[in-house]
PDB file of N, CA and C in Angstrom:
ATOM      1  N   UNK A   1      48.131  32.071  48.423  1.00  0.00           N
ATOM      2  CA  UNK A   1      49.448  31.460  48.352  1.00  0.00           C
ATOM      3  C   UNK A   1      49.740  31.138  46.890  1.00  0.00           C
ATOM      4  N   UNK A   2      51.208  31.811  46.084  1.00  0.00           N
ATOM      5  CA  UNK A   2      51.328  31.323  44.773  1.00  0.00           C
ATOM      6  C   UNK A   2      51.589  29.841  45.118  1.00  0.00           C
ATOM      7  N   UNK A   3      52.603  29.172  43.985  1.00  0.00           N
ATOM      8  CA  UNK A   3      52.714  27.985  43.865  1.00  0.00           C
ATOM      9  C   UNK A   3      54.131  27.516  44.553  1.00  0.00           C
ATOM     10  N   UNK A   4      55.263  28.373  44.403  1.00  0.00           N
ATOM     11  CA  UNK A   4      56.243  28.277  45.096  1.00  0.00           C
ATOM     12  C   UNK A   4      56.693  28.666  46.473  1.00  0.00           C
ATOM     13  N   UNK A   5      55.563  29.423  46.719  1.00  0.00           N
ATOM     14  CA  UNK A   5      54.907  29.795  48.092  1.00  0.00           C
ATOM     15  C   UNK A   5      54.802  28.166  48.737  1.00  0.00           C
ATOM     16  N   UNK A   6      53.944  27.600  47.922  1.00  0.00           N
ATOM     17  CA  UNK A   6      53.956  26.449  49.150  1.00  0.00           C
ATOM     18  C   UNK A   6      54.498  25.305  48.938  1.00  0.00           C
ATOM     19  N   UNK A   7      55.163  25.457  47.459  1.00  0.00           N
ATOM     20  CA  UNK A   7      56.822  24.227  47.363  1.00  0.00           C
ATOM     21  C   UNK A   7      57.522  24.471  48.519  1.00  0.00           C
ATOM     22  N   UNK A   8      57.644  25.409  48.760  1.00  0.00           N
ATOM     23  CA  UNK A   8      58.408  26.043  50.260  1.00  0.00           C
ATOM     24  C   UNK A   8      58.335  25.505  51.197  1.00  0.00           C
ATOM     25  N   UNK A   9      56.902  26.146  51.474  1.00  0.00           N
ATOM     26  CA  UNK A   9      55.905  25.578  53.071  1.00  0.00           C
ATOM     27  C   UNK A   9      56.250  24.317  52.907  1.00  0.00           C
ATOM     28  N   UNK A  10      55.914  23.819  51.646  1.00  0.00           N
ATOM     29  CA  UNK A  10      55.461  21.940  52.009  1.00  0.00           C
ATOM     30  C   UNK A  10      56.585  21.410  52.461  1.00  0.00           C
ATOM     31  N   UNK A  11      58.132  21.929  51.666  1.00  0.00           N
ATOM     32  CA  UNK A  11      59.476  21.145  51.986  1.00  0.00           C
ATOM     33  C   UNK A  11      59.535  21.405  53.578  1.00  0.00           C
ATOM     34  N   UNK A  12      59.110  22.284  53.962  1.00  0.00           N
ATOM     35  CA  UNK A  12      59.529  22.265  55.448  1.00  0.00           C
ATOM     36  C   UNK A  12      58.864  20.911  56.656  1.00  0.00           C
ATOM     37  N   UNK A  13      57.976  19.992  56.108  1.00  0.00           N
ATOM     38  CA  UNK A  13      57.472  19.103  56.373  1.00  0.00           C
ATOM     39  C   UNK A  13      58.553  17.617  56.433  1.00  0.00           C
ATOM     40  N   UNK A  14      59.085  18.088  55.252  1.00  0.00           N
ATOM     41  CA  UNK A  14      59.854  16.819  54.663  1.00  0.00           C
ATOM     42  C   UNK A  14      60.569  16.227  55.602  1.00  0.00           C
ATOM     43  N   UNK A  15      60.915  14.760  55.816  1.00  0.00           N
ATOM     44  CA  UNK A  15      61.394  14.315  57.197  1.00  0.00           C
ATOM     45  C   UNK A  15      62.906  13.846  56.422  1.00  0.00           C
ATOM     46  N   UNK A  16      63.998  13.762  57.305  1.00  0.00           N
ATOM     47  CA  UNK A  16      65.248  13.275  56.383  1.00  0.00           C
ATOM     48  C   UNK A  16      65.458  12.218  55.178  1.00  0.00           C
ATOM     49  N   UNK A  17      64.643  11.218  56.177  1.00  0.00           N
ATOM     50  CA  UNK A  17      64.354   9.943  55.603  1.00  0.00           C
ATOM     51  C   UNK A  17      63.545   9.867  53.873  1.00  0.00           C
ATOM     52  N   UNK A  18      62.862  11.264  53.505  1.00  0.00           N
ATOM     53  CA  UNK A  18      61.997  11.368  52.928  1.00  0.00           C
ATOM     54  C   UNK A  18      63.074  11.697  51.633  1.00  0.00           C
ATOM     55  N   UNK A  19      64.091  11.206  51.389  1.00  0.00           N
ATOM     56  CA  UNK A  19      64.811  11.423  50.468  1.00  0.00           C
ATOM     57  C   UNK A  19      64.313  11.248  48.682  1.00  0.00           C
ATOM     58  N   UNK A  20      65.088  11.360  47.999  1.00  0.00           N
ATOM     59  CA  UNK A  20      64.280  11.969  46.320  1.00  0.00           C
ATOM     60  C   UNK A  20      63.662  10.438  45.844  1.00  0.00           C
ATOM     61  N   UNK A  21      64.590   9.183  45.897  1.00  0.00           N
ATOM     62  CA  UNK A  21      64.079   8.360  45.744  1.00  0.00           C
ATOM     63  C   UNK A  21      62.443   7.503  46.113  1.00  0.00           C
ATOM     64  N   UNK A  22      62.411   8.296  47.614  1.00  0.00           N
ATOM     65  CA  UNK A  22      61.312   8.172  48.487  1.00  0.00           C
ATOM     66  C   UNK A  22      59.908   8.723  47.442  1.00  0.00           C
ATOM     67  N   UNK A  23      60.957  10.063  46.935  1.00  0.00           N
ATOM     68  CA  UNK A  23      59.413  11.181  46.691  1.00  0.00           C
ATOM     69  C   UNK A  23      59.051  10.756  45.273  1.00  0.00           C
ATOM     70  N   UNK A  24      59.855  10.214  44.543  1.00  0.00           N
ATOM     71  CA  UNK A  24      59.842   9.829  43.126  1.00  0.00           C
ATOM     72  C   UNK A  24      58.760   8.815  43.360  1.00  0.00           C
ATOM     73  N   UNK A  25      58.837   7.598  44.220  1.00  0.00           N
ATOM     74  CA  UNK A  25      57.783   6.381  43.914  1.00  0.00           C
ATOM     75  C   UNK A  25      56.968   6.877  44.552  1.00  0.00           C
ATOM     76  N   UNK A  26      56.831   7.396  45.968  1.00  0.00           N
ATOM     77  CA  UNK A  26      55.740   7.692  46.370  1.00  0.00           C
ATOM     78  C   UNK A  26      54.476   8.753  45.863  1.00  0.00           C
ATOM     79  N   UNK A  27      55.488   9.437  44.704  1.00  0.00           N
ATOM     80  CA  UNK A  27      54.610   9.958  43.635  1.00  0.00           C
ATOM     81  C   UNK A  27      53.313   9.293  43.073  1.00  0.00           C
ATOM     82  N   UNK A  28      54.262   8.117  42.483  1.00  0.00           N
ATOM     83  CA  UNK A  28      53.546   7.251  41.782  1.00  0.00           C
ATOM     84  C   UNK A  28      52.768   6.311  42.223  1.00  0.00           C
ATOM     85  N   UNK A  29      52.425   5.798  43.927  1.00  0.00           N
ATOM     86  CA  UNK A  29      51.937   6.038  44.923  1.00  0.00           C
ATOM     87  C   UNK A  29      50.131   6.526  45.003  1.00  0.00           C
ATOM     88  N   UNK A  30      51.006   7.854  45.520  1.00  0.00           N
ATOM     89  CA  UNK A  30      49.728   8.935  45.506  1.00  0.00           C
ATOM     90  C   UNK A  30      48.771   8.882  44.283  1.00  0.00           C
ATOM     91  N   UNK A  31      49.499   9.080  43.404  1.00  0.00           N
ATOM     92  CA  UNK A  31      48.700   8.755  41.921  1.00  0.00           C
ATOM     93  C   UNK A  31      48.155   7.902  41.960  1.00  0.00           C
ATOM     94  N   UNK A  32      48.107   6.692  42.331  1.00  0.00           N
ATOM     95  CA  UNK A  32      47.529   5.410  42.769  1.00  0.00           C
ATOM     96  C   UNK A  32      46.666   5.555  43.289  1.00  0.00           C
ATOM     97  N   UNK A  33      46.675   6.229  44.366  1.00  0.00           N
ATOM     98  CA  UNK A  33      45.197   6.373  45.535  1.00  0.00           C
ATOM     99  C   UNK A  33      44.437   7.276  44.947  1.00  0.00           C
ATOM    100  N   UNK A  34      44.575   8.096  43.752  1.00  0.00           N
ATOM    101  CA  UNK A  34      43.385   8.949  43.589  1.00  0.00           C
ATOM    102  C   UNK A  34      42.799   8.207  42.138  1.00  0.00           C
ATOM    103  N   UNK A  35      43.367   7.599  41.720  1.00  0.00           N
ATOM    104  CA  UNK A  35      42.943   6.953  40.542  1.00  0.00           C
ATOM    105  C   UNK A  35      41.987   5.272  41.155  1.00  0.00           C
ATOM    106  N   UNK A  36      42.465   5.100  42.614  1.00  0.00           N
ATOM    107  CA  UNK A  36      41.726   4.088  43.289  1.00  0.00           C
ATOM    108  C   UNK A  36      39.923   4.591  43.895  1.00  0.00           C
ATOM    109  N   UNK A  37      40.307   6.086  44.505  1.00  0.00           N
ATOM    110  CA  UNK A  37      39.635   6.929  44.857  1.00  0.00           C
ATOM    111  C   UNK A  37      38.513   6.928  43.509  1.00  0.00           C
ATOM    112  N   UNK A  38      38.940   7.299  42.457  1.00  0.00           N
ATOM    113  CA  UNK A  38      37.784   7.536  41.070  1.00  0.00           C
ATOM    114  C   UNK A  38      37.028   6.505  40.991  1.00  0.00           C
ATOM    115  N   UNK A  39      37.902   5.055  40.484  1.00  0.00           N
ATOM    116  CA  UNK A  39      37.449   3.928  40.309  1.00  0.00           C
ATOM    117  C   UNK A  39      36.207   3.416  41.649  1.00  0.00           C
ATOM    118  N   UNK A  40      36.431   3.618  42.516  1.00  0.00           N
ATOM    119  CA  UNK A  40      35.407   3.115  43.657  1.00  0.00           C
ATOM    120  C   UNK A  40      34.482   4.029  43.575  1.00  0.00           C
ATOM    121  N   UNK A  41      34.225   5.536  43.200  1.00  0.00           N
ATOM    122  CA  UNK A  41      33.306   6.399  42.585  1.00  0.00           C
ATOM    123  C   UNK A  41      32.597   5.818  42.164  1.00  0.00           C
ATOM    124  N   UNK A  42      33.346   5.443  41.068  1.00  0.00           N
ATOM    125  CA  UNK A  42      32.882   4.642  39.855  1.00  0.00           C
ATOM    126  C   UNK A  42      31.687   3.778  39.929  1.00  0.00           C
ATOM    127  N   UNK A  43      32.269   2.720  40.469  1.00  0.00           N
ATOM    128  CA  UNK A  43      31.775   1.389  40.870  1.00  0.00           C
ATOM    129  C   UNK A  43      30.778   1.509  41.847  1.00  0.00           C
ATOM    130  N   UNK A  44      31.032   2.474  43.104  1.00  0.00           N
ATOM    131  CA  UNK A  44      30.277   2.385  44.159  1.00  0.00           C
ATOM    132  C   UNK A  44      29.101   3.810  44.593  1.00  0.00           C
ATOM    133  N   UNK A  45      29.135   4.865  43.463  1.00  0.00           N
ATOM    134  CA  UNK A  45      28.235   5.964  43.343  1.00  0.00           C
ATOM    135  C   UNK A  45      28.824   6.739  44.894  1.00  0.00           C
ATOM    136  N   UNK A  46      28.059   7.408  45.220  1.00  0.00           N
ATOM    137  CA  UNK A  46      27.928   8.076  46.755  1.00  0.00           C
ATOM    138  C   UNK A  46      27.988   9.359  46.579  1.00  0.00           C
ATOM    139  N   UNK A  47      28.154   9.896  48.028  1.00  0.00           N
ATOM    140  CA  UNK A  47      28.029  11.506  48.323  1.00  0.00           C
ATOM    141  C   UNK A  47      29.012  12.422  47.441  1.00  0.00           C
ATOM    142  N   UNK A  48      28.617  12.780  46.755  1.00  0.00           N
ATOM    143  CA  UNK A  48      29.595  13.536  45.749  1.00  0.00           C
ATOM    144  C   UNK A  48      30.473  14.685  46.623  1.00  0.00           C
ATOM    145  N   UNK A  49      29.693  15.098  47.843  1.00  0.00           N
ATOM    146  CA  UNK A  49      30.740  15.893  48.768  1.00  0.00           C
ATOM    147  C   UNK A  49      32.113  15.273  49.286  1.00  0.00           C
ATOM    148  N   UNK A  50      31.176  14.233  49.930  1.00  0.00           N
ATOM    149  CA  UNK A  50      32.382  12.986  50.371  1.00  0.00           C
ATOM    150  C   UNK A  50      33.251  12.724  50.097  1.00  0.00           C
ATOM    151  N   UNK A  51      33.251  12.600  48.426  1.00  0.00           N
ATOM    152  CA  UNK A  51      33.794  12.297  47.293  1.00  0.00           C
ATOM    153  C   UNK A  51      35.327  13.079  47.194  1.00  0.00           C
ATOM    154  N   UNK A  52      34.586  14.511  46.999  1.00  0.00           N
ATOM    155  CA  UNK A  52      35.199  15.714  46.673  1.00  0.00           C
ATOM    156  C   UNK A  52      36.584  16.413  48.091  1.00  0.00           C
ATOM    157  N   UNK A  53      35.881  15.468  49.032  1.00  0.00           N
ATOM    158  CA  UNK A  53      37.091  15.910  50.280  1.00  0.00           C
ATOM    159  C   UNK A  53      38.197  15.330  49.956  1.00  0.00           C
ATOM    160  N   UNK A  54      37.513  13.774  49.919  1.00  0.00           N
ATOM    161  CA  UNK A  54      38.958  12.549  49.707  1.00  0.00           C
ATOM    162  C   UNK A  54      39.856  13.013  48.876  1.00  0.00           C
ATOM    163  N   UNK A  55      38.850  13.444  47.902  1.00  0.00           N
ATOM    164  CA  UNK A  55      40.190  13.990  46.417  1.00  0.00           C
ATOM    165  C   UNK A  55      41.015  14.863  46.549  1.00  0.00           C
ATOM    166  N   UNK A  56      40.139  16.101  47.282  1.00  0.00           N
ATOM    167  CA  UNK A  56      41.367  17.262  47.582  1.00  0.00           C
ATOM    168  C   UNK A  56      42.412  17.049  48.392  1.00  0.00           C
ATOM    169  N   UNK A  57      41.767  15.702  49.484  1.00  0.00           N
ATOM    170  CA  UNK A  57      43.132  15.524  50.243  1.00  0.00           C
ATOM    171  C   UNK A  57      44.263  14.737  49.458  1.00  0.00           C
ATOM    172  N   UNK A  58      43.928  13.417  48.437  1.00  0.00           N
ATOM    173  CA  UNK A  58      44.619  12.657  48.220  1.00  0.00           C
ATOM    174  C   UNK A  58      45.434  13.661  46.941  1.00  0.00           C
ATOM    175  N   UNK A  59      45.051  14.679  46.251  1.00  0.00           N
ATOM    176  CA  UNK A  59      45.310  15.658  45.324  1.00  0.00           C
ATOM    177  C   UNK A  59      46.150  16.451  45.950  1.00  0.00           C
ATOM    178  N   UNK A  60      46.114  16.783  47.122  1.00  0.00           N
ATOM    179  CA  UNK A  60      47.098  17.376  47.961  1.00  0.00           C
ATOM    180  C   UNK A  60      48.224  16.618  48.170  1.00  0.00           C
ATOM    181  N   UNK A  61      48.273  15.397  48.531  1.00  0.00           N
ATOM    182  CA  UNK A  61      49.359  14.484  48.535  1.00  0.00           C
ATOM    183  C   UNK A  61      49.944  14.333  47.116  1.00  0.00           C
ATOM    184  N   UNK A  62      49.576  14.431  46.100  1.00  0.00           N
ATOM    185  CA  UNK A  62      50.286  14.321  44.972  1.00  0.00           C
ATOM    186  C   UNK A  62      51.001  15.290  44.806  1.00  0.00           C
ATOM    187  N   UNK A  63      50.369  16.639  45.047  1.00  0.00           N
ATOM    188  CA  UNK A  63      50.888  17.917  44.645  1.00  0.00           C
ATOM    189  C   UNK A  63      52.064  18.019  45.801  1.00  0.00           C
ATOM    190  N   UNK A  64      52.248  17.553  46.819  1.00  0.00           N
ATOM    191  CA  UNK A  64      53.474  17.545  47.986  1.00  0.00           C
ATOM    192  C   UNK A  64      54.690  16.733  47.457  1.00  0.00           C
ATOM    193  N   UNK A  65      54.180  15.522  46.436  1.00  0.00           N
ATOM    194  CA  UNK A  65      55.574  14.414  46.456  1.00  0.00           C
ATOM    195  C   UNK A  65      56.126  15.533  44.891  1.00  0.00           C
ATOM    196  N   UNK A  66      55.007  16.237  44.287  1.00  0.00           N
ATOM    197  CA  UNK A  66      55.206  16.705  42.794  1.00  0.00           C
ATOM    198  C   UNK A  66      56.450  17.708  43.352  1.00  0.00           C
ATOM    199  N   UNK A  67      55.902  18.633  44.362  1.00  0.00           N
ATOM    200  CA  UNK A  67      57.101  19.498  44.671  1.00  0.00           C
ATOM    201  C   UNK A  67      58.378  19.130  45.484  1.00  0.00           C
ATOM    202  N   UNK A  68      58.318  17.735  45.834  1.00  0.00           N
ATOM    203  CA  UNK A  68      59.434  17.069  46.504  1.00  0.00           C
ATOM    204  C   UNK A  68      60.215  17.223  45.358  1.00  0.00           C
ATOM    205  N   UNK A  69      59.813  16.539  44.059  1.00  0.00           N
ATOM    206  CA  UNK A  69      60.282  16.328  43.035  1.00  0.00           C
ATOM    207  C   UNK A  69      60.956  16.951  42.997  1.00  0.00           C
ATOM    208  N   UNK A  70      60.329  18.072  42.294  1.00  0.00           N
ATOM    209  CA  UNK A  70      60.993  19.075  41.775  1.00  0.00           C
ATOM    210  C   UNK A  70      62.072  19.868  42.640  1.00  0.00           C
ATOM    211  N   UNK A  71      61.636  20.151  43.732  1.00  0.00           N
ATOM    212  CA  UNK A  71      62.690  20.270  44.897  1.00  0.00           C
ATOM    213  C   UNK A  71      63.511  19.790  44.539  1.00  0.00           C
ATOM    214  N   UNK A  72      64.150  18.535  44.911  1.00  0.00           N
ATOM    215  CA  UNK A  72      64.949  17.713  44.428  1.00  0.00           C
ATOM    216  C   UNK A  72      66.278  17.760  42.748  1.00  0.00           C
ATOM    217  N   UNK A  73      65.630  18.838  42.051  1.00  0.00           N
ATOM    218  CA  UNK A  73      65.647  18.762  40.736  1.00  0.00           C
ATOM    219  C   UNK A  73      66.092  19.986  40.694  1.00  0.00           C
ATOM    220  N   UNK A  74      65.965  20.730  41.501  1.00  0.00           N
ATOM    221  CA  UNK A  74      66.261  22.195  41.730  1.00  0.00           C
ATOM    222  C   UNK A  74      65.128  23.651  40.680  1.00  0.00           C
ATOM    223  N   UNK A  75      64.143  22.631  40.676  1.00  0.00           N
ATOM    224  CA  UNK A  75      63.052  23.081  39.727  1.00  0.00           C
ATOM    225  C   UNK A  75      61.891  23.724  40.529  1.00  0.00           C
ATOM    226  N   UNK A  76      61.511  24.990  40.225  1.00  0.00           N
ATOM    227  CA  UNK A  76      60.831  25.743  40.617  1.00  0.00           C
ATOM    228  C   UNK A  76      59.312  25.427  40.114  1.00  0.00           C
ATOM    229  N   UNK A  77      58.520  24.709  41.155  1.00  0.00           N
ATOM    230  CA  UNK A  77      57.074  24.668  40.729  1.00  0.00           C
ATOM    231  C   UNK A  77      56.100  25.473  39.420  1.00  0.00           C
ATOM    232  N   UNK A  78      56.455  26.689  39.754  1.00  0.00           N
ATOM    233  CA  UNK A  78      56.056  27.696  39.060  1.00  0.00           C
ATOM    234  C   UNK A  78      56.309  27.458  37.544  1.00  0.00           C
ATOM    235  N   UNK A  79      57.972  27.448  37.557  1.00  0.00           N
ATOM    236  CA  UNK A  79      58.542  27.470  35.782  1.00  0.00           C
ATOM    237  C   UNK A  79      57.930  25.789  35.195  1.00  0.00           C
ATOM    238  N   UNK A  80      58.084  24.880  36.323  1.00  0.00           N
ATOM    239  CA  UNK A  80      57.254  24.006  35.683  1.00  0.00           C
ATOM    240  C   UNK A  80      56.077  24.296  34.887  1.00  0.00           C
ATOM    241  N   UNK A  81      54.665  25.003  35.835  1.00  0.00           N
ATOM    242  CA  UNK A  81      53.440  25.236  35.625  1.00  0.00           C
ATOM    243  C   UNK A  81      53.900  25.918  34.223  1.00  0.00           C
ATOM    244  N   UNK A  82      54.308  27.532  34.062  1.00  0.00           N
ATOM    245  CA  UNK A  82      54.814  28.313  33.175  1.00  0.00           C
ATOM    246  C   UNK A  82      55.358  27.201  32.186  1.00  0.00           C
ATOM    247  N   UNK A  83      56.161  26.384  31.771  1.00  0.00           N
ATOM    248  CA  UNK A  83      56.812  25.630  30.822  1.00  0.00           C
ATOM    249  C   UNK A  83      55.642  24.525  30.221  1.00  0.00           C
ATOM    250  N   UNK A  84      54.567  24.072  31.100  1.00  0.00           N
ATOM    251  CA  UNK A  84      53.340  23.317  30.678  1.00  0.00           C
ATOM    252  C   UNK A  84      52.718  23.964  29.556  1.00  0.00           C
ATOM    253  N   UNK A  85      51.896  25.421  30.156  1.00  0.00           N
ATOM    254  CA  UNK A  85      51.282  25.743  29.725  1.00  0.00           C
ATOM    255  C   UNK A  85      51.314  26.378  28.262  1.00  0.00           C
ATOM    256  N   UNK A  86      52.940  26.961  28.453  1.00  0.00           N
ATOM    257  CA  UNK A  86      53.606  27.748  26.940  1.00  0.00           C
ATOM    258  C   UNK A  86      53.821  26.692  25.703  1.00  0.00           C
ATOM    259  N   UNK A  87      54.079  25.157  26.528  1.00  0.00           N
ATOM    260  CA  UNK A  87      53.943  23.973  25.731  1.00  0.00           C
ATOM    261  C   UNK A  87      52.088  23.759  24.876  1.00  0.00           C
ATOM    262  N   UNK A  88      51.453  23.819  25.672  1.00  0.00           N
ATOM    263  CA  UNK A  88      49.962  23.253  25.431  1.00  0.00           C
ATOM    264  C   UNK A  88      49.427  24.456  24.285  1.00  0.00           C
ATOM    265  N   UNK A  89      50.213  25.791  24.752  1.00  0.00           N
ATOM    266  CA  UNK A  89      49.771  26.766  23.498  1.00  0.00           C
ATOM    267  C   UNK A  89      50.305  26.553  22.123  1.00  0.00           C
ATOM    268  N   UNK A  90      51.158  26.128  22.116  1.00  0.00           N
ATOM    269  CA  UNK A  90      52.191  26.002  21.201  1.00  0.00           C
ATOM    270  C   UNK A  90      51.255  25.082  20.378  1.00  0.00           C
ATOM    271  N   UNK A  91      51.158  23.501  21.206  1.00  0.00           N
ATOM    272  CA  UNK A  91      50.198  22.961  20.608  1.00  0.00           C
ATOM    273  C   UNK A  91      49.267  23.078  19.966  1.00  0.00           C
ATOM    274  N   UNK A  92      48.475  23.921  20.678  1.00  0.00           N
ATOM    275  CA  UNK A  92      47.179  24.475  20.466  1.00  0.00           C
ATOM    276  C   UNK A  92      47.264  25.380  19.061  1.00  0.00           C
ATOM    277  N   UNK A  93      47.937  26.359  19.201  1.00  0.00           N
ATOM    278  CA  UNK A  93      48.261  26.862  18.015  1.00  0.00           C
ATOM    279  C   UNK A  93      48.836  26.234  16.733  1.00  0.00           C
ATOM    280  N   UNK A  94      49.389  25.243  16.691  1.00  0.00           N
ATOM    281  CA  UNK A  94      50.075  24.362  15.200  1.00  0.00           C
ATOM    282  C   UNK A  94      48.971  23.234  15.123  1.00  0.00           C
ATOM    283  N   UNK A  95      47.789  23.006  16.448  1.00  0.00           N
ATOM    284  CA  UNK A  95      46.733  22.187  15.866  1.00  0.00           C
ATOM    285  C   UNK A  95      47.448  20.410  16.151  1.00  0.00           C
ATOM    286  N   UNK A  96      48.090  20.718  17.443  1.00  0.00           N
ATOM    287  CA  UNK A  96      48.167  19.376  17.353  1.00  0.00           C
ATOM    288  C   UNK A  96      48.207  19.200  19.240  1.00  0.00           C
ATOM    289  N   UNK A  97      46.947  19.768  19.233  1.00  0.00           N
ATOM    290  CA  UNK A  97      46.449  19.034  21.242  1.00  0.00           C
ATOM    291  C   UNK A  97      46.421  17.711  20.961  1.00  0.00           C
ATOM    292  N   UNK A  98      45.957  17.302  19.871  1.00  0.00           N
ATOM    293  CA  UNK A  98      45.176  15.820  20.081  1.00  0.00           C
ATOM    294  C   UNK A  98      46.794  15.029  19.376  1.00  0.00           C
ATOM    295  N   UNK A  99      46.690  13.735  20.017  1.00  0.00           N
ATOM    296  CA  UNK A  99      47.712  12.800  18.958  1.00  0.00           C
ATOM    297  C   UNK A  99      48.775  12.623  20.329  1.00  0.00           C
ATOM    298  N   UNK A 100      49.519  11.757  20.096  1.00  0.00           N
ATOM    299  CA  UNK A 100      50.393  11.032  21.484  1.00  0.00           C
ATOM    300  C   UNK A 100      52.173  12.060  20.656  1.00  0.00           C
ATOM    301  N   UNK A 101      52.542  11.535  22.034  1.00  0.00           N
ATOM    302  CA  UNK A 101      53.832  11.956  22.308  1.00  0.00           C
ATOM    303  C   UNK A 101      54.280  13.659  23.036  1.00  0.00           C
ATOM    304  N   UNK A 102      55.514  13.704  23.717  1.00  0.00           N
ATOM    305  CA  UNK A 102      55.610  14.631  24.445  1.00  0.00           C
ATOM    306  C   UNK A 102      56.492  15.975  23.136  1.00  0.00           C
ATOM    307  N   UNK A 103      57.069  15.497  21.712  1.00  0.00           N
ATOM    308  CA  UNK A 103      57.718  16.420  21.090  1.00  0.00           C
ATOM    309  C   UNK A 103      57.094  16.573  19.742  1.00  0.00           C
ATOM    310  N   UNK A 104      55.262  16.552  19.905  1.00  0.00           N
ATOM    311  CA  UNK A 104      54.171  17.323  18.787  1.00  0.00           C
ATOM    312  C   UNK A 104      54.212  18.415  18.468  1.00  0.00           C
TER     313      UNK A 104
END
């Protein structure tokens, strides 16, 4: 499955109620639970398999509200991915991966 392959699939899930505002916080949300998910890693060691399910599921939930988003935005998963990556080269090439801000 490409990537807009399952921006697709996933919107077909979406319930009415699940409107952009919904998908915007609940973004930030999801992000929450996998960064809660690390931290208790962290703190509490364990089955690194165990580990590795929770994440893909709670990683899956991020990647569903990410393409709500963009849904929403009329933005194609893909040209996102494509627009990241042509960014990070760019970077990469003028020598400036490292250092803050989004216009390096």
């Amino acid at each position: 499955m490409n990537i807009d392959e399952y921006q697709s699939s996933a919107m077909t899930f979406r319930l009415h109620t699940a409107d952009g505002l919904y998908a915007l916080l609940n973004l930030v949300a999801e992000a929450g639970e996998v960064a809660g998910l690390a931290a208790k890693r962290r703190r509490d060691g364990g089955d690194i398999a165990e580990y590795q399910k929770a994440l893909a599921k709670e990683l899956g939930d991020v990647l569903w509200m990410v393409a709500a988003v963009a849904s929403d935005n009329k933005m194609s998963l893909s040209s996102i991915c494509q627009d990241n990556i042509d960014k990070l080269v760019s970077r990469k090439q003028r020598d400036k991966i490292q250092g803050s801000g989004d216009n390096r």
